[in-house]
PDB file of N, CA and C in Angstrom:
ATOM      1  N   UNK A   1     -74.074 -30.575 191.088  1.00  0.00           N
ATOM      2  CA  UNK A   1     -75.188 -29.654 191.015  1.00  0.00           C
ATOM      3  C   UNK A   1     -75.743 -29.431 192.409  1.00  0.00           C
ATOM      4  N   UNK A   2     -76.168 -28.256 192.948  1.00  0.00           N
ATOM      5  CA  UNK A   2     -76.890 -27.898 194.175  1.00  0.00           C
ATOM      6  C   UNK A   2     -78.160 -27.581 194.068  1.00  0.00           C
ATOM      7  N   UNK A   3     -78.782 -27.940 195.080  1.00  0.00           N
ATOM      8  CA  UNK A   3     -80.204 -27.734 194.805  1.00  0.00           C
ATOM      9  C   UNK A   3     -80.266 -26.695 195.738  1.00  0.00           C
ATOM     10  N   UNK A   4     -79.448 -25.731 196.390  1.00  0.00           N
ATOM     11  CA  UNK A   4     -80.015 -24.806 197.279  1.00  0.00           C
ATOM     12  C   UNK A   4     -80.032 -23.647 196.083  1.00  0.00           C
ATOM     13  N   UNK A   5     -81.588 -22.798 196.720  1.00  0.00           N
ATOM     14  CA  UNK A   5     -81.588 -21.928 196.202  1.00  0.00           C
ATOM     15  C   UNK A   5     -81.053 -20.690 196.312  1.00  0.00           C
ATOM     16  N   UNK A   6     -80.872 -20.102 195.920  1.00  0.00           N
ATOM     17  CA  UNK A   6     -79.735 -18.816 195.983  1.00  0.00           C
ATOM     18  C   UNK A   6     -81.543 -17.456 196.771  1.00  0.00           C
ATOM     19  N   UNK A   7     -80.375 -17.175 197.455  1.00  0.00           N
ATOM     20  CA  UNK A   7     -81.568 -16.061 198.431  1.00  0.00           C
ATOM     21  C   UNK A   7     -80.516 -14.685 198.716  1.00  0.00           C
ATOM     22  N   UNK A   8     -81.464 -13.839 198.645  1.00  0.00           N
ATOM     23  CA  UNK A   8     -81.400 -11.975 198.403  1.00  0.00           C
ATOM     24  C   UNK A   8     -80.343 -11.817 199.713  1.00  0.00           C
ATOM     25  N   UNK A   9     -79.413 -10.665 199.482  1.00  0.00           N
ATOM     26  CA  UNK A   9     -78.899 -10.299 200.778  1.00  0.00           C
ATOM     27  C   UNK A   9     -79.853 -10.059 201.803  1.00  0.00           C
ATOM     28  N   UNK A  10     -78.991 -10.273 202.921  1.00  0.00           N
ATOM     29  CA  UNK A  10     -80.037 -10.062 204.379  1.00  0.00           C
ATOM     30  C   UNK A  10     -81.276 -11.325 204.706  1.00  0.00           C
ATOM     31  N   UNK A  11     -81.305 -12.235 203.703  1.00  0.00           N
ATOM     32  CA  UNK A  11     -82.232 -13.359 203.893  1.00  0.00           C
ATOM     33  C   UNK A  11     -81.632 -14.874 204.013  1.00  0.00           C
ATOM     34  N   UNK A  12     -82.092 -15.857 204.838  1.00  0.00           N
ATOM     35  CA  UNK A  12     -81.659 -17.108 205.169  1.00  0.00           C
ATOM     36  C   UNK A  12     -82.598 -18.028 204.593  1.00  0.00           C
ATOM     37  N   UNK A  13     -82.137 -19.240 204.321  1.00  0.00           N
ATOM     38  CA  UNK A  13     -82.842 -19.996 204.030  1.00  0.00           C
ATOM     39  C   UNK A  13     -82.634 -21.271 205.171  1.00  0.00           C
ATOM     40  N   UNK A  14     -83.728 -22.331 205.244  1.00  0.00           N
ATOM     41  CA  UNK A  14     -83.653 -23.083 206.220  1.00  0.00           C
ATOM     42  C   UNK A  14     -84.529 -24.455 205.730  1.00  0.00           C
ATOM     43  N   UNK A  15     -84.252 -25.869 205.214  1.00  0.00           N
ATOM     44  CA  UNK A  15     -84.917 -26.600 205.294  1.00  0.00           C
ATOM     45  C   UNK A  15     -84.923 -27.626 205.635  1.00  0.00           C
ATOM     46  N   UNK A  16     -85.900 -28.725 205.889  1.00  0.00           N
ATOM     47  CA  UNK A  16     -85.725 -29.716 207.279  1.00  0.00           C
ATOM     48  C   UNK A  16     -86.297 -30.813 206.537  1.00  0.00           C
ATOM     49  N   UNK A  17     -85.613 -31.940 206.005  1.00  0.00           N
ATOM     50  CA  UNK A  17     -86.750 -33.125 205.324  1.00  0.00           C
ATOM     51  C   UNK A  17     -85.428 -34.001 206.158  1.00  0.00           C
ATOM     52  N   UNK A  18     -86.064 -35.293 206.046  1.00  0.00           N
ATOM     53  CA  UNK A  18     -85.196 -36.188 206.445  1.00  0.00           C
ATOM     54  C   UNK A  18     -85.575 -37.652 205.321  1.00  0.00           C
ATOM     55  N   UNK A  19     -84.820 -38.507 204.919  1.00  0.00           N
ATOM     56  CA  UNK A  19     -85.129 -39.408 203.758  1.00  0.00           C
ATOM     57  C   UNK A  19     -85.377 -40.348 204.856  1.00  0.00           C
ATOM     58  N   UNK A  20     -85.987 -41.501 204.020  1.00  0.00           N
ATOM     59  CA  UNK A  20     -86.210 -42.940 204.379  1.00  0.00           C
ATOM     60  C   UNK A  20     -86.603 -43.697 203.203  1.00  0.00           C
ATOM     61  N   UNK A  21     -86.134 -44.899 203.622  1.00  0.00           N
ATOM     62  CA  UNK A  21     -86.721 -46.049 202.758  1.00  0.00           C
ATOM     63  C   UNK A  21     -87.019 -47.310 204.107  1.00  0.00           C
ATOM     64  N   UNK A  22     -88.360 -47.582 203.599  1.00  0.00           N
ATOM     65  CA  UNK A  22     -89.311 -48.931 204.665  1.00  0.00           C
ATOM     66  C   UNK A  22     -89.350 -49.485 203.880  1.00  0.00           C
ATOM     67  N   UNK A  23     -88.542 -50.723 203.867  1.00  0.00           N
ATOM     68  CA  UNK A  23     -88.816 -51.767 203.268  1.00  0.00           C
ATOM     69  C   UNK A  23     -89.475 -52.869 204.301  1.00  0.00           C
ATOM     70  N   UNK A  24     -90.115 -52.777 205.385  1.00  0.00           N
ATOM     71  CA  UNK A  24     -90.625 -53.678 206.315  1.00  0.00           C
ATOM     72  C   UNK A  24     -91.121 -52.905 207.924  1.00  0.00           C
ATOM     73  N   UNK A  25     -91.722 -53.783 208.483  1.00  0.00           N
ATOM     74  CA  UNK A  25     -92.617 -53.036 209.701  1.00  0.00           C
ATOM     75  C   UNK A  25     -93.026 -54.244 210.380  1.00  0.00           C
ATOM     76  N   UNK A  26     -92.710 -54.433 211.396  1.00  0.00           N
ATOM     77  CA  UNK A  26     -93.560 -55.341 212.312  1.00  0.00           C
ATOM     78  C   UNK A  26     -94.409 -54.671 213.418  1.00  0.00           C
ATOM     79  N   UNK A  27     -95.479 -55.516 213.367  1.00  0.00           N
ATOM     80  CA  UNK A  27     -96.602 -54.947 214.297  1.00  0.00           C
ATOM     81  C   UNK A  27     -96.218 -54.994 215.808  1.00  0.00           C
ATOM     82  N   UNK A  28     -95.965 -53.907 216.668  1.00  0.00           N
ATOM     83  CA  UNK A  28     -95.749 -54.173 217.766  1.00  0.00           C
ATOM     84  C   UNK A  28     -96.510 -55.348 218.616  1.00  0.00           C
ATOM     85  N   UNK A  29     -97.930 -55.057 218.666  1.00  0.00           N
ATOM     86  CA  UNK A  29     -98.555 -55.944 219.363  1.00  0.00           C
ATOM     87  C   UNK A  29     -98.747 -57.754 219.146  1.00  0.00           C
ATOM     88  N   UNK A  30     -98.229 -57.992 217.657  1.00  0.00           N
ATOM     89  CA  UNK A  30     -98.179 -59.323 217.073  1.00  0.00           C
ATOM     90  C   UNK A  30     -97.325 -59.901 216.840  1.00  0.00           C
ATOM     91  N   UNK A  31     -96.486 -58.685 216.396  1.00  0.00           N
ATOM     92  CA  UNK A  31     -94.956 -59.411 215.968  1.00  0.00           C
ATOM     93  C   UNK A  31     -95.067 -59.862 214.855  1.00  0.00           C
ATOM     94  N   UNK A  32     -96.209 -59.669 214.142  1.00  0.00           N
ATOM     95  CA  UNK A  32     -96.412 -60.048 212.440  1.00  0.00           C
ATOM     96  C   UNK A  32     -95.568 -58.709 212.022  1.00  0.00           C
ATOM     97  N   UNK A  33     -95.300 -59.056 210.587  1.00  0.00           N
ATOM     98  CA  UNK A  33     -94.505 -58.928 209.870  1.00  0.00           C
ATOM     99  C   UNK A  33     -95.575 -57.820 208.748  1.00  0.00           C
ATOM    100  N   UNK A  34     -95.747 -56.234 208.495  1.00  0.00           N
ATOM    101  CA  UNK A  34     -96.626 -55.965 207.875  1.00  0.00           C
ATOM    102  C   UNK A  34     -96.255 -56.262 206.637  1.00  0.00           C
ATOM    103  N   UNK A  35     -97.797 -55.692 205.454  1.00  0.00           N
ATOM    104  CA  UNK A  35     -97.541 -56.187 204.185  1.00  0.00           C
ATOM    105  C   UNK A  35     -97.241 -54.526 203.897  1.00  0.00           C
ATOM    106  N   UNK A  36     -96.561 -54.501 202.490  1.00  0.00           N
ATOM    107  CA  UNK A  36     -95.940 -53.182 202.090  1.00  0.00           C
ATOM    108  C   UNK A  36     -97.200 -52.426 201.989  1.00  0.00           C
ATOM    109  N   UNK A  37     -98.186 -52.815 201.491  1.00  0.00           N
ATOM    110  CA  UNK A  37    -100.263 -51.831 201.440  1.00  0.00           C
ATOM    111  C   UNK A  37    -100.248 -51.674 202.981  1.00  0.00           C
ATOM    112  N   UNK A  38    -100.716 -52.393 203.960  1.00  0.00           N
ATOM    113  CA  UNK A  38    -100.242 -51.683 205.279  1.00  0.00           C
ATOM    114  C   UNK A  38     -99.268 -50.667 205.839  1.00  0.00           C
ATOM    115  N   UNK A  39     -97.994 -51.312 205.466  1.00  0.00           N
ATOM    116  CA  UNK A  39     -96.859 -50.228 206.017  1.00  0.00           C
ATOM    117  C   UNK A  39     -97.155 -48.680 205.086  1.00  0.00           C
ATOM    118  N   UNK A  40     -97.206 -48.669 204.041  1.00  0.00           N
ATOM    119  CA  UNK A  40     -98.309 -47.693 203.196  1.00  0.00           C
ATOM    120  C   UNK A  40     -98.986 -46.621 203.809  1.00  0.00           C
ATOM    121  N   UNK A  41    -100.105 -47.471 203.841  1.00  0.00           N
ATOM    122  CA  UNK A  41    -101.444 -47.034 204.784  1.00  0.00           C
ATOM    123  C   UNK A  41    -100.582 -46.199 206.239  1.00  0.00           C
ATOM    124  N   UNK A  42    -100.422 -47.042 206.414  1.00  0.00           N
ATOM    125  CA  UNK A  42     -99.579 -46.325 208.557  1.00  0.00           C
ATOM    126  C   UNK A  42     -98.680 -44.912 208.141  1.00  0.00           C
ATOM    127  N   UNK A  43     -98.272 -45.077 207.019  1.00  0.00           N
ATOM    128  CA  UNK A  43     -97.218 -43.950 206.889  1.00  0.00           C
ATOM    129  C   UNK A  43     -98.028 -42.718 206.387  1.00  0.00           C
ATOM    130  N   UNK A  44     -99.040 -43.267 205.365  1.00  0.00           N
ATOM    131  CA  UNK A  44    -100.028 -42.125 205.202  1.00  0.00           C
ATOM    132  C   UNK A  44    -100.801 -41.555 205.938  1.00  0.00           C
ATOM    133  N   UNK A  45    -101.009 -42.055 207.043  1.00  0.00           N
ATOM    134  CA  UNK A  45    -101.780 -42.005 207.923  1.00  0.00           C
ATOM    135  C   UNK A  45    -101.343 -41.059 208.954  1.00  0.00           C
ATOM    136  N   UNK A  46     -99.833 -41.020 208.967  1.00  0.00           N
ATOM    137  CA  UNK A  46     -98.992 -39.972 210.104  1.00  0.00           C
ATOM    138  C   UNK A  46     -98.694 -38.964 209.041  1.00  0.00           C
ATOM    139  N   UNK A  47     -98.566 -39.024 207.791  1.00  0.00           N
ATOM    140  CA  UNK A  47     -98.526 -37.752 207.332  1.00  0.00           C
ATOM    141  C   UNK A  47     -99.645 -37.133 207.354  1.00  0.00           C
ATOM    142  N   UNK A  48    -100.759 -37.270 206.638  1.00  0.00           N
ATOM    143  CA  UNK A  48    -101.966 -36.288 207.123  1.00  0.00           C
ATOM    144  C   UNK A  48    -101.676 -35.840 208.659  1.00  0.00           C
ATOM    145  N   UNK A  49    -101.850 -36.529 209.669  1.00  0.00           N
ATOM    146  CA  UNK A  49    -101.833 -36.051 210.905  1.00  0.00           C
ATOM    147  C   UNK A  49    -100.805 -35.509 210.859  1.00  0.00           C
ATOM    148  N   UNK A  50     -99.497 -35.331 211.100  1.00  0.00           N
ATOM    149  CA  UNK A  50     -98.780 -34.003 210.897  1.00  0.00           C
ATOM    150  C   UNK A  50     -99.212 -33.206 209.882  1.00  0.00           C
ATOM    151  N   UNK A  51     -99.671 -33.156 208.915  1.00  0.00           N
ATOM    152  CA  UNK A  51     -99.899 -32.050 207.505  1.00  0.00           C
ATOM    153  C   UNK A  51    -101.543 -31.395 208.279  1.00  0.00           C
ATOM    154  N   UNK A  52    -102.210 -32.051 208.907  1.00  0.00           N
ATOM    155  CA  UNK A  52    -103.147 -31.363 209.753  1.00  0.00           C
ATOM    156  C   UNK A  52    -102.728 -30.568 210.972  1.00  0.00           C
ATOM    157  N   UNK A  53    -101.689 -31.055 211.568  1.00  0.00           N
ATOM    158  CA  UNK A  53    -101.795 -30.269 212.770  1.00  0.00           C
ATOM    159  C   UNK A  53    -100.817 -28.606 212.531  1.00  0.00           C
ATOM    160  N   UNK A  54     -99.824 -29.281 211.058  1.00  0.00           N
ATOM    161  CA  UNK A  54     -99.535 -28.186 210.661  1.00  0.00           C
ATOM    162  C   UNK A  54     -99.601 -26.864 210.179  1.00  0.00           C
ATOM    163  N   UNK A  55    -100.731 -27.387 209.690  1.00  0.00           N
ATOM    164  CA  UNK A  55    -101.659 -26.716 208.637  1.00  0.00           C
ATOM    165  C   UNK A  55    -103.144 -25.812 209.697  1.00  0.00           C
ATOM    166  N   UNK A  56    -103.386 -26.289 211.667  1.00  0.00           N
ATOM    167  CA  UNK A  56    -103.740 -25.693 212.198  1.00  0.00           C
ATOM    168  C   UNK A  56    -102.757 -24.677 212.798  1.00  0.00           C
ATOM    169  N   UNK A  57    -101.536 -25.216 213.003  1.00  0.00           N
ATOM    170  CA  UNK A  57    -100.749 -24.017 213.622  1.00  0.00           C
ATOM    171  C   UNK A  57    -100.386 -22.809 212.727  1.00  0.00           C
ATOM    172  N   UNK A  58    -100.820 -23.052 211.648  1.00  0.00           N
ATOM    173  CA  UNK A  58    -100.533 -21.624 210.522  1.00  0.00           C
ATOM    174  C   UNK A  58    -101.293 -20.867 210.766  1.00  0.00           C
ATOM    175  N   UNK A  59    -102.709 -21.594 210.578  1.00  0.00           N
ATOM    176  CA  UNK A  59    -103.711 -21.007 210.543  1.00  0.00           C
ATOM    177  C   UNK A  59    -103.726 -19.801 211.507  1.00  0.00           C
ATOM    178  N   UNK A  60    -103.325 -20.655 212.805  1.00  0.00           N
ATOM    179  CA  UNK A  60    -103.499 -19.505 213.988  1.00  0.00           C
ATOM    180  C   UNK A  60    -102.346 -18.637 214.432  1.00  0.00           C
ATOM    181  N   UNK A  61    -100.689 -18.849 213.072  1.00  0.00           N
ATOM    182  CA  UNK A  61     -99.919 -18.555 213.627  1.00  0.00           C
ATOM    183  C   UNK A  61     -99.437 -17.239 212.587  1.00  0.00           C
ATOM    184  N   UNK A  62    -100.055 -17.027 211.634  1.00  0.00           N
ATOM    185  CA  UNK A  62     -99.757 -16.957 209.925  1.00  0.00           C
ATOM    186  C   UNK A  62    -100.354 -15.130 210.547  1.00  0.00           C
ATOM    187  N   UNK A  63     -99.905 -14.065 211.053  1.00  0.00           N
ATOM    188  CA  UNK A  63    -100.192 -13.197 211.219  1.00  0.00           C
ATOM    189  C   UNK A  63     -99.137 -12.388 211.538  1.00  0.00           C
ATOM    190  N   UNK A  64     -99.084 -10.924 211.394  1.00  0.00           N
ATOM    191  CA  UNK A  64     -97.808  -9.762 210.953  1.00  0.00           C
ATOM    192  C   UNK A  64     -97.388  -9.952 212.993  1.00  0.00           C
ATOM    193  N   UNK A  65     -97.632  -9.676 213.721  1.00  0.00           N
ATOM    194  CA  UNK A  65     -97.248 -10.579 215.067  1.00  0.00           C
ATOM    195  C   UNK A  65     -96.527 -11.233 215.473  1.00  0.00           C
ATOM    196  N   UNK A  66     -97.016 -12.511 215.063  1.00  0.00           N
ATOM    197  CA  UNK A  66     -95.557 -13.929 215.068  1.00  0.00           C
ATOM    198  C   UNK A  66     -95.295 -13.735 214.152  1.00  0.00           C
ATOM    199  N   UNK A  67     -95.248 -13.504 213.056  1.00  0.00           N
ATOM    200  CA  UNK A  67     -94.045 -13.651 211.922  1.00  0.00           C
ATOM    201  C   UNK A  67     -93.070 -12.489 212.527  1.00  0.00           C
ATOM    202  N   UNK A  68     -93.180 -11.473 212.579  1.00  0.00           N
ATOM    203  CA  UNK A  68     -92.474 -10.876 213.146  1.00  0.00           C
ATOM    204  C   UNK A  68     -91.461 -11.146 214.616  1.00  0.00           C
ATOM    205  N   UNK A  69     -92.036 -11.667 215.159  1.00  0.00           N
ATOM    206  CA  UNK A  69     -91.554 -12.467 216.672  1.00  0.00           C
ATOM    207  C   UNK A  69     -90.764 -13.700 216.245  1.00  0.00           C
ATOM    208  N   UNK A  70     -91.126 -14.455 215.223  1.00  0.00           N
ATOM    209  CA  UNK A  70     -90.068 -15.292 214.246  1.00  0.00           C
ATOM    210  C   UNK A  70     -88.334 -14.506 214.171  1.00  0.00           C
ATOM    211  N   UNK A  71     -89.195 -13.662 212.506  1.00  0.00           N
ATOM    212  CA  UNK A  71     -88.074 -13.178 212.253  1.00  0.00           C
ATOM    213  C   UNK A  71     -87.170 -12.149 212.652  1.00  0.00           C
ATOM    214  N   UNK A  72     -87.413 -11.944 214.297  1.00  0.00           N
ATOM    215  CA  UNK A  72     -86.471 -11.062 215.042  1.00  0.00           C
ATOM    216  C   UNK A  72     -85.431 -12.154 215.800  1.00  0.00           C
ATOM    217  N   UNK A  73     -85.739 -13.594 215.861  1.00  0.00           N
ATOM    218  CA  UNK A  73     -85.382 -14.675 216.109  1.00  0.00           C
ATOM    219  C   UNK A  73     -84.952 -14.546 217.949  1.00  0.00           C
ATOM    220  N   UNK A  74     -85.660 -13.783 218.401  1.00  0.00           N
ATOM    221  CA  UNK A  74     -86.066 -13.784 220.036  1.00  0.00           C
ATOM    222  C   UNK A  74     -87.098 -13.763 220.342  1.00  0.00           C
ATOM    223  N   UNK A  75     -87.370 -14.719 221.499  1.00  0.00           N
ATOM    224  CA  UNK A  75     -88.192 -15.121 222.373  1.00  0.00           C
ATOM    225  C   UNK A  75     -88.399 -14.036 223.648  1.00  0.00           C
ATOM    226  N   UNK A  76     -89.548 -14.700 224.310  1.00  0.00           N
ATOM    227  CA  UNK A  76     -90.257 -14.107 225.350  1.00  0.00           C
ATOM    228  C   UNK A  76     -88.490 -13.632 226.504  1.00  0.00           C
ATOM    229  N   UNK A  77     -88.378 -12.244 226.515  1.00  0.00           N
ATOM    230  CA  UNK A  77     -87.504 -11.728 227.284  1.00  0.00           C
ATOM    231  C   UNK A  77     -85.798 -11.713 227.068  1.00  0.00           C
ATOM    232  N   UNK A  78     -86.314 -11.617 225.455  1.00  0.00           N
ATOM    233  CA  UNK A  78     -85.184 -10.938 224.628  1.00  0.00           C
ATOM    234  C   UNK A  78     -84.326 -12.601 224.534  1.00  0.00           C
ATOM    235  N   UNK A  79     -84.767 -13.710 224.699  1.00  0.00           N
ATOM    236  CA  UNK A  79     -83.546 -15.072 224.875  1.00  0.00           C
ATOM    237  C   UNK A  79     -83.549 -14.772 223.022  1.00  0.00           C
ATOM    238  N   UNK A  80     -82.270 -15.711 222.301  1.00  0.00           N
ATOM    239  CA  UNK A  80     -82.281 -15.935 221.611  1.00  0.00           C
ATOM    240  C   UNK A  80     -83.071 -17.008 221.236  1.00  0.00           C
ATOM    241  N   UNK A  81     -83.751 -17.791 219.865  1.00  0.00           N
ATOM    242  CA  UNK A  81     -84.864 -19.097 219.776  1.00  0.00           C
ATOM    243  C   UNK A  81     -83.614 -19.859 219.096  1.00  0.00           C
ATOM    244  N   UNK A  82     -84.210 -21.152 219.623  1.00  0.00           N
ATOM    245  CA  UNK A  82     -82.957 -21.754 218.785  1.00  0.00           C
ATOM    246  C   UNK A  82     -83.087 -22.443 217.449  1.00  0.00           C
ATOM    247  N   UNK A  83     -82.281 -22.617 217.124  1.00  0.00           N
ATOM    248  CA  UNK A  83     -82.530 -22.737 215.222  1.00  0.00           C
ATOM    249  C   UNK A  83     -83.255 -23.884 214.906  1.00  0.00           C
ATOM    250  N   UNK A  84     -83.341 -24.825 215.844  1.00  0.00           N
ATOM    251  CA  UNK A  84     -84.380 -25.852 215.170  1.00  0.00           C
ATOM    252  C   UNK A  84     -86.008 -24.889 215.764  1.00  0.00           C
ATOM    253  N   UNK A  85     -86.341 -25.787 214.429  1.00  0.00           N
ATOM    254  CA  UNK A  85     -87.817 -24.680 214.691  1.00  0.00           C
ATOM    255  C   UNK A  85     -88.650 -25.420 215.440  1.00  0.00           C
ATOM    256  N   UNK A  86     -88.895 -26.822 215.567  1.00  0.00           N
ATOM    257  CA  UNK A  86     -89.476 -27.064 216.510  1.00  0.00           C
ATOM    258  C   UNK A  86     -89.208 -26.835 217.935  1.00  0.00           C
ATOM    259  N   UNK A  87     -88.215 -26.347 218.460  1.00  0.00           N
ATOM    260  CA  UNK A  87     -87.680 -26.046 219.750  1.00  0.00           C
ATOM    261  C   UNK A  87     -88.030 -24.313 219.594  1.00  0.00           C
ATOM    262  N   UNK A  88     -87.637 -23.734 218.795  1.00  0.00           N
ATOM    263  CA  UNK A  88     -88.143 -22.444 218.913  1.00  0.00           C
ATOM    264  C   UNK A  88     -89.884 -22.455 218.721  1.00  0.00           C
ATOM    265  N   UNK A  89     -90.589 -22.730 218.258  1.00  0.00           N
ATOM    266  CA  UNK A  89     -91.814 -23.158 218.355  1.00  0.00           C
ATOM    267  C   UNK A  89     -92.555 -23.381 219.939  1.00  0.00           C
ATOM    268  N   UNK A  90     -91.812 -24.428 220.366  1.00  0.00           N
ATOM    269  CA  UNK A  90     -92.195 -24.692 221.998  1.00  0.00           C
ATOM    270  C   UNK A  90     -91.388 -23.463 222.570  1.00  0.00           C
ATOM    271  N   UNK A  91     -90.107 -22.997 222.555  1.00  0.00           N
ATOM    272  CA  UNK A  91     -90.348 -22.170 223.465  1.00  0.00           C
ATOM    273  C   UNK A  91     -91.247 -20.534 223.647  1.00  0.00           C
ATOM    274  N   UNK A  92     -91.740 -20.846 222.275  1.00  0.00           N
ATOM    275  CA  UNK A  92     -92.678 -19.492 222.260  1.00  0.00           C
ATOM    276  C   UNK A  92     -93.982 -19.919 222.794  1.00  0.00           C
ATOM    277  N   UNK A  93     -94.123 -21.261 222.804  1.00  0.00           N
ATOM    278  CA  UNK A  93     -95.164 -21.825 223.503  1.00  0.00           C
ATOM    279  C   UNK A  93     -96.358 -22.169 222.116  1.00  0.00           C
ATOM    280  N   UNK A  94     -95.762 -22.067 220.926  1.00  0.00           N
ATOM    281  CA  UNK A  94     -96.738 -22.577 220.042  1.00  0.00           C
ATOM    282  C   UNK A  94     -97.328 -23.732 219.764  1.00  0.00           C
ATOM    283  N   UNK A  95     -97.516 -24.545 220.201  1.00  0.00           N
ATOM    284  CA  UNK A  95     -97.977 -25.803 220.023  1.00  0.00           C
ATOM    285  C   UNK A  95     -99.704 -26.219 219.218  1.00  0.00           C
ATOM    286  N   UNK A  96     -99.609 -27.950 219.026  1.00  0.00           N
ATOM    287  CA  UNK A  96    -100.700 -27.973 218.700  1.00  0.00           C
ATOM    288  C   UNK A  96    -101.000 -29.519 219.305  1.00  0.00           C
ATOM    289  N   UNK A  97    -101.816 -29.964 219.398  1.00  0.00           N
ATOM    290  CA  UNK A  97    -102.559 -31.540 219.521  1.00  0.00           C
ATOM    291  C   UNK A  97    -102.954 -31.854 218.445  1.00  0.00           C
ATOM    292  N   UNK A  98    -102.705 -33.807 218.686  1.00  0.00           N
ATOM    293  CA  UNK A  98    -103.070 -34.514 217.456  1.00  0.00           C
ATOM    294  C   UNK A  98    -104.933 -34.444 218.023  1.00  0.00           C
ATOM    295  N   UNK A  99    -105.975 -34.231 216.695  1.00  0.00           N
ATOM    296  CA  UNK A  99    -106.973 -34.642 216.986  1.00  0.00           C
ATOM    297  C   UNK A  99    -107.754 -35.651 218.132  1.00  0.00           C
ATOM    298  N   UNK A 100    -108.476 -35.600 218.751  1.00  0.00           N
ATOM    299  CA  UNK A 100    -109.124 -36.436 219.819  1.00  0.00           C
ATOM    300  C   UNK A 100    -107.869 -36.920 221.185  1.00  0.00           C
ATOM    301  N   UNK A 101    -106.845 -35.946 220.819  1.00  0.00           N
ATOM    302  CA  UNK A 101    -106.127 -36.036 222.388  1.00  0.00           C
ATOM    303  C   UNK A 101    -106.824 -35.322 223.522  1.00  0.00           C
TER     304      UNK A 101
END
């Protein structure tokens, strides 16, 4: 069975997850050994912060403009962007900061 979804002529699809399983974490600075409610916590903790900083770059990116500058899939002076989107992202210069950087 495939889980890709079937998409209209003339349209691409593109998606980016990567799996894991943590079964353990040691604390850099101690060398203790975390408990699985910690390692937890830390992981939830970097998802919000990416799901925030993501969720600001829409905000400011989510307009007929760049989407368009997206989906012509060239950059500043006709370059091609390259298919990972975080690299096409920086080279359009979109970026964002984690809070209190």
């Amino acid at each position: 069975m495939s889980r890709k979804l079937p998409v209209g002529e003339g349209e691409t699809s593109r998606t980016a997850c990567a799996r894991g399983l943590l079964r353990a974490a040691v604390d850099e600075k101690t060398g203790e050994l975390m408990s699985a409610s910690l390692l937890a916590e830390r992981v939830g903790w970097a998802v919000d912060l990416v799901s925030g900083m993501t969720s600001e770059l829409i905000a400011e990116r989510w307009n007929t403009t760049d989407v368009d500058i997206l989906a012509s899939g060239e950059g500043v002076g006709g370059r091609k962007l390259p298919s990972n989107a975080w690299m096409a992202l920086r080279r359009l210069g979109w970026t964002v900061t984690a809070p209190g950087v």
